[in-house]
Each structure stands twice: as C-alpha cells, then as structure tokens.
N, C-alpha and C. Protein backbone atom coordinates (compact mmCIF):
# COMPACT_ATOMS: atom_id res chain seq x y z
N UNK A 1 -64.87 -81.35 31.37
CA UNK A 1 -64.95 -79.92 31.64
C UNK A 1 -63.69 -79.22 31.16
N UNK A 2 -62.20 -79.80 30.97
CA UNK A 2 -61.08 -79.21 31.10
C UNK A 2 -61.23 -79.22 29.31
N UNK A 3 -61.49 -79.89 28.34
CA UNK A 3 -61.66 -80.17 27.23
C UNK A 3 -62.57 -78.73 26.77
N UNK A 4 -63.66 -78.79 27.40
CA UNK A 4 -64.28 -77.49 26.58
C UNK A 4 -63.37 -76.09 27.09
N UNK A 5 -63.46 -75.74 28.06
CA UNK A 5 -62.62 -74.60 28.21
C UNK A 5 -60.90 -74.50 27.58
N UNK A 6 -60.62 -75.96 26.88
CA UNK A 6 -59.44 -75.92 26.63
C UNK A 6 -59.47 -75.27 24.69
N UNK A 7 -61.03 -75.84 24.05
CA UNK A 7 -61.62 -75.68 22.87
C UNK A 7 -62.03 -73.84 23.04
N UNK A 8 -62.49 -73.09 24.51
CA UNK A 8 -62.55 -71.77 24.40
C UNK A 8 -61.64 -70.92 24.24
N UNK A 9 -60.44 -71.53 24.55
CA UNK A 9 -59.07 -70.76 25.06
C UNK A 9 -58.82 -70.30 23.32
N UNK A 10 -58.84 -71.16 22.70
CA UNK A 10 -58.48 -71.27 21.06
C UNK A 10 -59.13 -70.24 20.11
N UNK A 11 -60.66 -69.65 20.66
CA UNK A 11 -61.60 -69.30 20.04
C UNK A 11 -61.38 -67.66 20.70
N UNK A 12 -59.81 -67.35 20.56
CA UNK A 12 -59.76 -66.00 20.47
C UNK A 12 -59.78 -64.47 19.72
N UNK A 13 -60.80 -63.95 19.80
CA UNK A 13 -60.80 -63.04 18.23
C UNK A 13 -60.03 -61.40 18.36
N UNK A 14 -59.39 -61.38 17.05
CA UNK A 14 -58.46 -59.87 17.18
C UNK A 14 -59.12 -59.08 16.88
N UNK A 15 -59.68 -58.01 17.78
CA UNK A 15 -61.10 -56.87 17.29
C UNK A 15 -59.77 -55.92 17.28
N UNK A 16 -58.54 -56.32 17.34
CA UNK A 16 -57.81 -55.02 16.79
C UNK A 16 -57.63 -54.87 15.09
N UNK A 17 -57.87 -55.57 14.57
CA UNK A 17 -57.78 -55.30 12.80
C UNK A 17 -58.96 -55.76 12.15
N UNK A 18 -58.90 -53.95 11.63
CA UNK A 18 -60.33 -54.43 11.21
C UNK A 18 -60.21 -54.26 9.54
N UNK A 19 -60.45 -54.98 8.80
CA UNK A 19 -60.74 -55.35 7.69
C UNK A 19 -61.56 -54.45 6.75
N UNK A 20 -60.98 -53.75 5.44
CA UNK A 20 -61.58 -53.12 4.69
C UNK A 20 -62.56 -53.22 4.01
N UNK A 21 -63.67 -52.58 4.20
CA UNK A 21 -65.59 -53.15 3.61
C UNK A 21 -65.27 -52.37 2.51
N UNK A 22 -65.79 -53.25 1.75
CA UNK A 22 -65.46 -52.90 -0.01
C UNK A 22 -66.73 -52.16 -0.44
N UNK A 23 -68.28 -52.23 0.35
CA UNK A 23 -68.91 -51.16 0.00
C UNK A 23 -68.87 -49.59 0.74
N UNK A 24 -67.68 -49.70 1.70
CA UNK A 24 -67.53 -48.06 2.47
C UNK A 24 -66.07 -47.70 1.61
N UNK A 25 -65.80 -48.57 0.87
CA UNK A 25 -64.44 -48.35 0.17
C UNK A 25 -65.47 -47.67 -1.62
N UNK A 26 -66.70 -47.60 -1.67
CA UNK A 26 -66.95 -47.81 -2.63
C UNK A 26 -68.00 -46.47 -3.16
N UNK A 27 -68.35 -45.68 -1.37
CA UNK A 27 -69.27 -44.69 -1.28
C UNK A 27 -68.55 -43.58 -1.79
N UNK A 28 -67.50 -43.50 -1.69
CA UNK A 28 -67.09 -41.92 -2.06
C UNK A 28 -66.87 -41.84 -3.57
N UNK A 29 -67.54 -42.91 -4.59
CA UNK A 29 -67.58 -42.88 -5.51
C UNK A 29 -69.00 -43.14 -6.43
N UNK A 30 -69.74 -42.86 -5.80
CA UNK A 30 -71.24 -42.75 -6.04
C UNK A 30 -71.41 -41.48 -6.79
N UNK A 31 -70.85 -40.43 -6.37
CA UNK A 31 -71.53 -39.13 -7.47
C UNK A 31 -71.21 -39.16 -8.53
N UNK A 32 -69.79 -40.46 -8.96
CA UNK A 32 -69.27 -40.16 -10.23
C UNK A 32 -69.89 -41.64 -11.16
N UNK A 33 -69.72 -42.58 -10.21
CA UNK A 33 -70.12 -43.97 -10.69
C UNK A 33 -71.87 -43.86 -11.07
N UNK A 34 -72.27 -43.62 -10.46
CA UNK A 34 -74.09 -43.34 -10.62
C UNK A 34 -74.38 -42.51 -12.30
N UNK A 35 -74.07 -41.62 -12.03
CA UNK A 35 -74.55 -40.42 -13.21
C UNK A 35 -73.72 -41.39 -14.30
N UNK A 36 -72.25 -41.86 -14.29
CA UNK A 36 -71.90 -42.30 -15.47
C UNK A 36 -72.56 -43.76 -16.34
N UNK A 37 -73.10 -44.75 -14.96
CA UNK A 37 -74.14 -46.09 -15.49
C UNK A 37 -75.65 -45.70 -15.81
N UNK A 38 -75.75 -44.71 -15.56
CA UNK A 38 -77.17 -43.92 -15.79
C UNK A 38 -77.42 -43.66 -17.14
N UNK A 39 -76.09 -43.01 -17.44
CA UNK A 39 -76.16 -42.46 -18.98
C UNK A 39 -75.79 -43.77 -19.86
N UNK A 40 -74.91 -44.53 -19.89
CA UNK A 40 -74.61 -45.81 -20.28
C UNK A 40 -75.99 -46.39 -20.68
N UNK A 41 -76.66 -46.76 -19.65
CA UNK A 41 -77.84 -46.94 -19.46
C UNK A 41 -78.89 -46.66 -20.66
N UNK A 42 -79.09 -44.99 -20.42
CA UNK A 42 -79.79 -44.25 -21.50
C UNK A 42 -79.31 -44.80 -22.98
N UNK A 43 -78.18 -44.79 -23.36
CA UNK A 43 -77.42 -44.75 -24.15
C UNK A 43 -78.14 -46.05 -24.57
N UNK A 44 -78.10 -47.10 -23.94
CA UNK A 44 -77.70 -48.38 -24.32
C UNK A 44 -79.81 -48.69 -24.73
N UNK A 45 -80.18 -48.15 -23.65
CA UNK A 45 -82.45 -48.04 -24.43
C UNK A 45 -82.07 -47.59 -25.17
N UNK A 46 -81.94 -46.29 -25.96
CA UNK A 46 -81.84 -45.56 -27.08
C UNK A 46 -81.57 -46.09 -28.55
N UNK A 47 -80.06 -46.93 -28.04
CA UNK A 47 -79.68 -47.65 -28.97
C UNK A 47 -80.85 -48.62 -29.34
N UNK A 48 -81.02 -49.40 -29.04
CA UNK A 48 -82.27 -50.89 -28.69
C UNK A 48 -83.00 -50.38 -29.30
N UNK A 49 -83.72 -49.12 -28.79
CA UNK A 49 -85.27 -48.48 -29.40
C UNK A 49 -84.44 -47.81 -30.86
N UNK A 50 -84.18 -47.55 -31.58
CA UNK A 50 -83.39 -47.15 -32.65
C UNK A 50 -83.52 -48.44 -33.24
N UNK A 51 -82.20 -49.68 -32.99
CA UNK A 51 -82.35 -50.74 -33.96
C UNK A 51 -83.40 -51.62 -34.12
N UNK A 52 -84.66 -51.38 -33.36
CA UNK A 52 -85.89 -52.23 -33.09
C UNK A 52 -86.97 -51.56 -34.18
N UNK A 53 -86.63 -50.26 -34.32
CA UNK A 53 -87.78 -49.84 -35.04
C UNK A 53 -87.24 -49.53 -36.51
C-alpha cells in the first residue's frame, strides 16, 4: 500500500505552464495564409492545364 501512494506522490502535474498550441499560434494568420495557397494553387492547375495541352 505504502509503494503505490509513494508511485502517486511522483505523478505531480504543473497546470501552472501552459504550453504554446502551434495551431492557436497559427489562427491569426489565416486571412493572409489562405488567399495566398489558394492562388498558388490556381497558379500551379493553370500551369499543368497549359503544359498538358
């Protein structure tokens, strides 16, 4: 019994630091990132349909 509660004591977690999420690090860059892989995008069918035909 003294063994497991001695294995709980160890299994303490710091909910004081919290760790930066790389997709909320990543939202305030959607209006610029979106429209610019979009056109890339376009760009890049266009090209394809051009050297295909």
């Amino acid at each position: 019994m003294s063994e497991s509660t001695q294995h709980a004591s160890h299994k303490s977690v710091d909910l004081t630091h919290e760790t930066p999420d790389t997709i909320e690090a990543l939202v305030p860059l959607m209006p610029v990132v979106l429209p610019v892989c979009g056109g890339l995008l376009i760009f890049l069918l266009a090209w394809i349909a051009v050297y295909m035909a």
